[in-house]
Protein backbone atom coordinates (compact mmCIF):
# COMPACT_ATOMS: atom_id res chain seq x y z
CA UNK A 1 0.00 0.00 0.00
CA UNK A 2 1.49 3.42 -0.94
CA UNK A 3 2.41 6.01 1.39
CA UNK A 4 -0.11 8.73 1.88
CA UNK A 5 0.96 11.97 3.68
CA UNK A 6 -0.66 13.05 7.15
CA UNK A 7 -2.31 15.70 5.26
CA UNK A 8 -4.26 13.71 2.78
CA UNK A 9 -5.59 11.06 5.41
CA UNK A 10 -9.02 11.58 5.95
CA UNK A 11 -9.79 14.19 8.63
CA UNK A 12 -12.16 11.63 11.19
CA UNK A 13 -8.93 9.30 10.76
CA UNK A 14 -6.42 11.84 11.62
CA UNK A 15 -8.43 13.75 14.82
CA UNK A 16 -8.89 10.26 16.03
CA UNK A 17 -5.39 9.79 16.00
CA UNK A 18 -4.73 13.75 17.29
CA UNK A 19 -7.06 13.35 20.38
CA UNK A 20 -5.97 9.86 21.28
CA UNK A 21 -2.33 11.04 21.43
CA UNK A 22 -3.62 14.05 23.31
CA UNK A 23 -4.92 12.13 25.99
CA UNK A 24 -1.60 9.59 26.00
CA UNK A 25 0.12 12.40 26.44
CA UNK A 26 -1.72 13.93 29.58
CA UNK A 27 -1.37 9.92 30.76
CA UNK A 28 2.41 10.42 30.44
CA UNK A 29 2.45 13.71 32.22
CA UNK A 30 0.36 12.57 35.05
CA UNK A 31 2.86 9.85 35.67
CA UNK A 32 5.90 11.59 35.46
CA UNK A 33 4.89 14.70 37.07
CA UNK A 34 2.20 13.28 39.22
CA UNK A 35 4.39 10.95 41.13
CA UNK A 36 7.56 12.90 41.42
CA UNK A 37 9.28 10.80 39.05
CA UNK A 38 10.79 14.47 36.78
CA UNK A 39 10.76 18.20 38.07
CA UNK A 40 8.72 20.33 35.71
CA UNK A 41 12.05 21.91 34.24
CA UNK A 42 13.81 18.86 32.80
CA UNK A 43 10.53 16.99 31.79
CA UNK A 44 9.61 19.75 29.58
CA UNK A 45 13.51 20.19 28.29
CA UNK A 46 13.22 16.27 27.60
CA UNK A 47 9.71 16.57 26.03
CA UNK A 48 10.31 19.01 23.74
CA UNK A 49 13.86 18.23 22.77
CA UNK A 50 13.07 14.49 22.34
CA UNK A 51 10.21 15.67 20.03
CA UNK A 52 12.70 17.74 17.87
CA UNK A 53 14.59 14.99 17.49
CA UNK A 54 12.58 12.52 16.74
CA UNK A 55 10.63 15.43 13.75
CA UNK A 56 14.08 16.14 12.74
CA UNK A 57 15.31 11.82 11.91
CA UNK A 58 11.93 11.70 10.52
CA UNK A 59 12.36 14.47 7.62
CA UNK A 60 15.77 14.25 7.04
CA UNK A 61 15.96 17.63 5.28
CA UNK A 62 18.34 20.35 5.57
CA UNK A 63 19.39 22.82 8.02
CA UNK A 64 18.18 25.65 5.61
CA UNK A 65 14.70 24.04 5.33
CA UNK A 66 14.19 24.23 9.38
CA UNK A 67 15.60 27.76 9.43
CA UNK A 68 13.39 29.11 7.11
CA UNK A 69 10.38 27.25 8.28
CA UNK A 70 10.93 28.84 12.16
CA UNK A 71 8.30 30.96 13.52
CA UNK A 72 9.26 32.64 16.51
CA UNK A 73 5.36 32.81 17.63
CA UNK A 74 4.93 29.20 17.13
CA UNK A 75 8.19 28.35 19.19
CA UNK A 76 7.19 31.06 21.91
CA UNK A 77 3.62 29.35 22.73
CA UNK A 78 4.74 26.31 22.45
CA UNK A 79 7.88 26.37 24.61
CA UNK A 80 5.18 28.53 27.17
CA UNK A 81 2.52 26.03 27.05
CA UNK A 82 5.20 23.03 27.69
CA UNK A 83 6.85 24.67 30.69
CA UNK A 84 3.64 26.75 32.33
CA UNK A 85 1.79 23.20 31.97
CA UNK A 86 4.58 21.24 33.67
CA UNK A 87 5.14 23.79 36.37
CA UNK A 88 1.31 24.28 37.32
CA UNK A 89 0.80 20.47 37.10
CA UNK A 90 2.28 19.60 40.06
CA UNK A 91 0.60 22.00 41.92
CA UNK A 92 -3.11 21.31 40.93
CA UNK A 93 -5.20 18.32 41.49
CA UNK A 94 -6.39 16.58 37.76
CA UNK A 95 -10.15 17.91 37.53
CA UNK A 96 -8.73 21.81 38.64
CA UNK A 97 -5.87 21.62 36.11
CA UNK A 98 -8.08 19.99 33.13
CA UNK A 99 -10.88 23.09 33.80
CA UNK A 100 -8.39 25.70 33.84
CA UNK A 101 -6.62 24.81 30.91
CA UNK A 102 -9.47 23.73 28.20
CA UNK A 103 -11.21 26.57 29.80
CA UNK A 104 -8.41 28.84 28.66
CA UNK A 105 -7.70 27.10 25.26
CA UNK A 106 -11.30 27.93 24.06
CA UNK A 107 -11.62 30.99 25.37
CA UNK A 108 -8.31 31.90 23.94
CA UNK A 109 -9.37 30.09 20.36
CA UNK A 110 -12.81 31.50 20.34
CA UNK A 111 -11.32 35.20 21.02
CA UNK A 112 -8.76 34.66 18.31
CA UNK A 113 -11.35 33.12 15.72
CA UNK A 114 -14.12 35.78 16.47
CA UNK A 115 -11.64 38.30 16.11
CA UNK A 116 -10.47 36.93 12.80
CA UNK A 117 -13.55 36.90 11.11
CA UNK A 118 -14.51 33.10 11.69
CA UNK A 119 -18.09 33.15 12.11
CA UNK A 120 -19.90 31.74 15.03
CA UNK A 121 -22.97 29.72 13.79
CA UNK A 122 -25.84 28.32 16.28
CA UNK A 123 -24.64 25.08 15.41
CA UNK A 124 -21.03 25.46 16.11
CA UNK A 125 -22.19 27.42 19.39
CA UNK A 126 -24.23 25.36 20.87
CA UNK A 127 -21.88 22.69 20.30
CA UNK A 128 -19.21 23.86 21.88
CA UNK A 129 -21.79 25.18 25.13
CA UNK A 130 -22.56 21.32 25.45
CA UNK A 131 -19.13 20.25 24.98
CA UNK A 132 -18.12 22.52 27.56
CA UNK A 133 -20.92 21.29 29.66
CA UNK A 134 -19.41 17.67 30.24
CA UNK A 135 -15.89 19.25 30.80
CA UNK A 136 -17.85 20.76 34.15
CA UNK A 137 -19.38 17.40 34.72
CA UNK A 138 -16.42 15.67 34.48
CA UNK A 139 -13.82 17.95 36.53
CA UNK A 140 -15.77 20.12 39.01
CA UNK A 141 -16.29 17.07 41.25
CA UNK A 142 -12.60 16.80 41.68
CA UNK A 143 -11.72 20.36 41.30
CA UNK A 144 -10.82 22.06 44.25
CA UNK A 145 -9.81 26.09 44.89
CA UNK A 146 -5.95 25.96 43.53
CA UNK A 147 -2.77 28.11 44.61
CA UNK A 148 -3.20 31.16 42.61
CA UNK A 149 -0.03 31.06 40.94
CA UNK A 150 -0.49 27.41 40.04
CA UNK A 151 -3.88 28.55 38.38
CA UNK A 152 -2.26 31.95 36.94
CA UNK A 153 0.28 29.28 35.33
CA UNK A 154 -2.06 26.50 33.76
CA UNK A 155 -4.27 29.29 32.21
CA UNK A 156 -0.73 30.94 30.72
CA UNK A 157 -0.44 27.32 29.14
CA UNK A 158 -4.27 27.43 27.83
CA UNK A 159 -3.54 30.07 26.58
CA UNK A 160 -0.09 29.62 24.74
CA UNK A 161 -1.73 26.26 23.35
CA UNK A 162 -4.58 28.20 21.72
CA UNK A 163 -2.41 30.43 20.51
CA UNK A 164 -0.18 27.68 18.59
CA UNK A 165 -3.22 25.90 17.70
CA UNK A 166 -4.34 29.26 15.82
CA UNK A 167 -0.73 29.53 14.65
CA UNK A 168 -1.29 26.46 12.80
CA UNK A 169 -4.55 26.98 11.13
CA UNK A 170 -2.46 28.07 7.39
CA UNK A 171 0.27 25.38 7.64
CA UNK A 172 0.92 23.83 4.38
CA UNK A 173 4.16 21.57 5.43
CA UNK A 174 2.79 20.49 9.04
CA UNK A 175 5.96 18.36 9.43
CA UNK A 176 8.21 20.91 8.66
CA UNK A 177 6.83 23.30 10.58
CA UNK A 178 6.06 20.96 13.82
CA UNK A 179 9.69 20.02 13.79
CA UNK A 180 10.83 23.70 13.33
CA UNK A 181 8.46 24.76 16.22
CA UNK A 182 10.11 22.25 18.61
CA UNK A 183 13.37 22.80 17.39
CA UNK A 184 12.90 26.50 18.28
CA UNK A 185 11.37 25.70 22.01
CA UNK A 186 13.60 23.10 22.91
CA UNK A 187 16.01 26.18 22.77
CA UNK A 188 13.54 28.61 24.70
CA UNK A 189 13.43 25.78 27.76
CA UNK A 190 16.99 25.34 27.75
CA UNK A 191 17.00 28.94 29.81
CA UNK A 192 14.53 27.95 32.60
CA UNK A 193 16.03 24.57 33.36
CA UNK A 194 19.43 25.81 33.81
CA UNK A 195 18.11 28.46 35.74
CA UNK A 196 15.38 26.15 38.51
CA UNK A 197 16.50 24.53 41.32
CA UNK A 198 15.68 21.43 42.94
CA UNK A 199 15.97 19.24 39.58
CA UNK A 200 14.91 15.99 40.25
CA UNK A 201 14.81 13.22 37.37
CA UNK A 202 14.35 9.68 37.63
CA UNK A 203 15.37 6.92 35.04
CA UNK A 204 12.08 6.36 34.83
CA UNK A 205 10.89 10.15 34.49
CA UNK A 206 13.12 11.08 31.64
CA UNK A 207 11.76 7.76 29.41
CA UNK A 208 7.82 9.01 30.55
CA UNK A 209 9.40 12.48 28.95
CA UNK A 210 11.00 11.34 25.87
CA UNK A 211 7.69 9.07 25.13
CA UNK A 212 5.62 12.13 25.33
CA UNK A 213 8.17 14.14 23.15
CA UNK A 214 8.31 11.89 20.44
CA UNK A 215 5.22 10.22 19.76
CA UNK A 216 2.23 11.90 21.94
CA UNK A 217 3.75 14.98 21.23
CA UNK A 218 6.21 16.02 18.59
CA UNK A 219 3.65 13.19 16.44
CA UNK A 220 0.34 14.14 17.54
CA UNK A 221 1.49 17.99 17.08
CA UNK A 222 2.62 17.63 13.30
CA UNK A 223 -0.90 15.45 12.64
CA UNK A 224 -2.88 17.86 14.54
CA UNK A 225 -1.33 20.87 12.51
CA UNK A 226 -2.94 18.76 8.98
CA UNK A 227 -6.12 19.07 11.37
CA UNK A 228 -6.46 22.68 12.27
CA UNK A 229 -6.59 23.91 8.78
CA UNK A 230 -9.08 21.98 7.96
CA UNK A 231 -11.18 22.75 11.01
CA UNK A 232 -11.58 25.97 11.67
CA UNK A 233 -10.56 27.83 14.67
CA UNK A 234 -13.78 27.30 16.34
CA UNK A 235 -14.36 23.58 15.63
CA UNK A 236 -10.40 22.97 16.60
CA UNK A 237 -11.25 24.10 20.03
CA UNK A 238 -14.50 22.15 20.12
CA UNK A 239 -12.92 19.12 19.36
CA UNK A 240 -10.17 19.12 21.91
CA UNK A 241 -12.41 18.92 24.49
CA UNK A 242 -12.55 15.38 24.14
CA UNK A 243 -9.46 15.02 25.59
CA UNK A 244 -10.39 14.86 29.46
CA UNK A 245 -13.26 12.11 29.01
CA UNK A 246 -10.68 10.18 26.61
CA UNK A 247 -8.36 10.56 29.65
CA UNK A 248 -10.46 9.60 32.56
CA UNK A 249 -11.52 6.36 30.37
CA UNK A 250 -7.95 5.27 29.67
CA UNK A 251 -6.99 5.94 33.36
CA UNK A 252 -9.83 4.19 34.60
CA UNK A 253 -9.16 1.20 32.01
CA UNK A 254 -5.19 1.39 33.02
CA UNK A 255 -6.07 0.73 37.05
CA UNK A 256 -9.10 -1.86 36.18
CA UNK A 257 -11.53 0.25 37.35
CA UNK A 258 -15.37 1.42 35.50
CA UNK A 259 -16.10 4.76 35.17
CA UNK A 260 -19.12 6.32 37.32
CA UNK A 261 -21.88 7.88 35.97
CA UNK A 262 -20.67 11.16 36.21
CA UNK A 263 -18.18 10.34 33.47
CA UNK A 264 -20.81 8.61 30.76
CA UNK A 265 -22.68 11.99 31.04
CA UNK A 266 -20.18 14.23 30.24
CA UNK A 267 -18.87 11.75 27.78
CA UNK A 268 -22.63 12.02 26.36
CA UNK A 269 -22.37 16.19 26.08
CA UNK A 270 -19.02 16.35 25.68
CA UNK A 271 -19.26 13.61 22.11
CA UNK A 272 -22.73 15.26 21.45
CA UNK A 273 -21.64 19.06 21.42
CA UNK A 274 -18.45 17.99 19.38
CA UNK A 275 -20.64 15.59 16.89
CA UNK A 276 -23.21 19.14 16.55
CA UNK A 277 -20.27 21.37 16.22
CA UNK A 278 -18.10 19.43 13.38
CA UNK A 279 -21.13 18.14 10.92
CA UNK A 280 -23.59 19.63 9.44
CA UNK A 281 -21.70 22.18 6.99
CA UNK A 282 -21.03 22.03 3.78
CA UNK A 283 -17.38 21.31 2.78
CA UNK A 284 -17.94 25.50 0.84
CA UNK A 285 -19.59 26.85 3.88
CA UNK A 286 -16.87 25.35 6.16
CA UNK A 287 -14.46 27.17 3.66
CA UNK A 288 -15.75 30.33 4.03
CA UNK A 289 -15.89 30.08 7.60
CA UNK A 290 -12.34 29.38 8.07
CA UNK A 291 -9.74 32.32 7.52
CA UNK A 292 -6.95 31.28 6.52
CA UNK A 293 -3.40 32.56 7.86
C-alpha cells in the first residue's frame, strides 16, 4: 500500500489519531509529574527536545529548510505552554488543572477566531456550550480552589496552546513546521532549566518524557497541525475537548476500574456538542468560515 501523507488522510482518521495522542500524552504527564518521578524543568527540556529529534530523523531535510520554516510565535507558545503546563501540574489536582486549561484554550481560540472573522454559527455554538458542559461534569467534582499562581500558570499554558493551535490553522508543510516549532522551544526551555533549582529526574521520568516528546507529542502535534486547517478555529477548540473524558476512560481502564456515571454523562455532552459542532456544513460553507493565515 502506498504512502499517503498526514495531510491527505481523511480528517475523522487523523483527529482520532490527534485526540488519542492528546490524551496519552496527559497519561504520560500525570505519571511523570504526578508521582515525582521528573521536576517540571527537565521533563519539559526532555519533552520538547526528544520531540525535535525525533521530527528532525523523521524528515531528514536540511538545516536551511528548518531555518526558514521557524516561527518565533509558534516556538514562543509552544515552549510557554510546555513549561507553564509542567510547572502548574504539580501544583493542581487533575479535575482543577483539566478546567483551567481547556477553559483557557477555548476561550483563547474563540477570542482569536471571532476576532479573525470566523463566524460563530448556532450550530457550532451550541456545540461547543454542550461540549463545555461535560468538561464541568467531568472535573468540578474533583476540582478544588488551587494556589493562585499554580492557576495563573495553567491558564498561561491554555492560553499559549490556543495560541499555537491558531498559529497552525495556514500550515501547508505540518511536518516541517512541527519540527521547526520544537526545534525552536527546545532552545527557549533550555534557559529555565538551567536556571530552577531542585531538579529531580528519575530513570524512569526522563523515558515518561521522551515518550511524550516523540510520539504523543512532537507526532500528535505535526498530525494535529494537517487538522487545524481543515477545522476551523472554532471547531479545533471544540474538538479538543474530548481530551479529558478520553483521559479519565484510559486511566480508569489502566487501574481496572469502571467509570461512574458522572463520566458517561459528560462523555454524552461532551461527544454530542463535538458531533453538533463538526457536521452539518457544507465542505464550501466550512471554507468560508475558516480564515486562513
Amino acid at each position: 500500500m502506498p504512502w499517503r501523507r498526514p495531510s491527505s488522510w481523511p480528517l475523522p482518521a487523523a483527529l482520532i489519531l490527534v485526540l488519542a495522542g492528546f490524551s496519552a500524552n496527559s497519561l504520560l504527564c500525570r505519571a511523570a509529574l504526578g508521582s515525582d518521578l521528573a521536576d517540571a524543568a527537565s521533563f519539559s527540556f526532555l519533552r520538547l527536545g526528544g520531540g525535535a529529534l525525533a521530527l528532525l530523523l523523521l524528515l531528514h531535510r536540511g538545516r536551511t529548510t528548518f531555518i526558514s520554516a521557524l516561527h518565533p510565535g509558534r516556538a514562543l507558545a509552544l515552549a510557554t505552554y510546555a513549561l507553564a503546563f509542567s510547572f502548574a501540574y504539580r501544583a493542581l489536582t487533575a479535575g482543577t488543572g483539566a478546567l483551567l486549561l481547556f477553559g483557557a484554550v477555548q476561550a483563547t481560540l474563540f477570542g482569536l477566531a471571532l476576532a479573525g472573522g470566523e463566524r460563530l454559527t448556532s450550530r457550532k455554538g451550541t456545540g461547543a456550550a454542550l461540549a463545555f458542559a461535560g468538561l464541568l461534569v467531568l472535573t468540578l467534582p474533583s476540582a478544588h480552589r488551587p494556589q493562585a499562581w499554580a492557576a495563573l500558570l495553567m491558564l498561561v499554558a491554555g492560553a499559549a496552546w490556543g495560541a499555537y493551535t491558531w498559529l497552525g490553522r495556514g500550515s501547508s508543510r505540518a511536518l516541517v513546521d512541527t519540527a521547526a516549532a520544537f526545534l525552536g522551544a527546545t532552545a527557549l526551555a533550555l534557559g529555565p532549566l538551567l536556571l530552577a533549582g531542585n531538579r529531580h529526574l528519575t530513570p524512569t521520568g526522563a523515558l515518561l518524557a521522551l515518550a511524550s516528546g516523540t510520539l504523543a507529542s512532537g507526532a500528535t502535534y505535526a498530525l494535529w497541525y494537517t487538522v487545524v486547517p481543515r477545522l476551523g478555529a472554532i471547531r479545533a477548540a471544540v474538538a479538543q475537548l474530548a481530551v479529558p473524558p478520553l483521559t479519565a476512560a484510559a486511566g480508569a481502564v489502566w487501574l481496572g476500574e469502571v467509570p461512574g456515571a458522572p463520566w458517561f454523562l459528560a462523555a454524552a455532552l461532551t461527544l454530542g456538542g463535538i458531533g453538533l459542532a463538526l457536521t452539518g456544513a457544507s465542505p464550501e460553507a466550512r471554507r468560508e468560515e475558516a480564515v486562513p493565515e
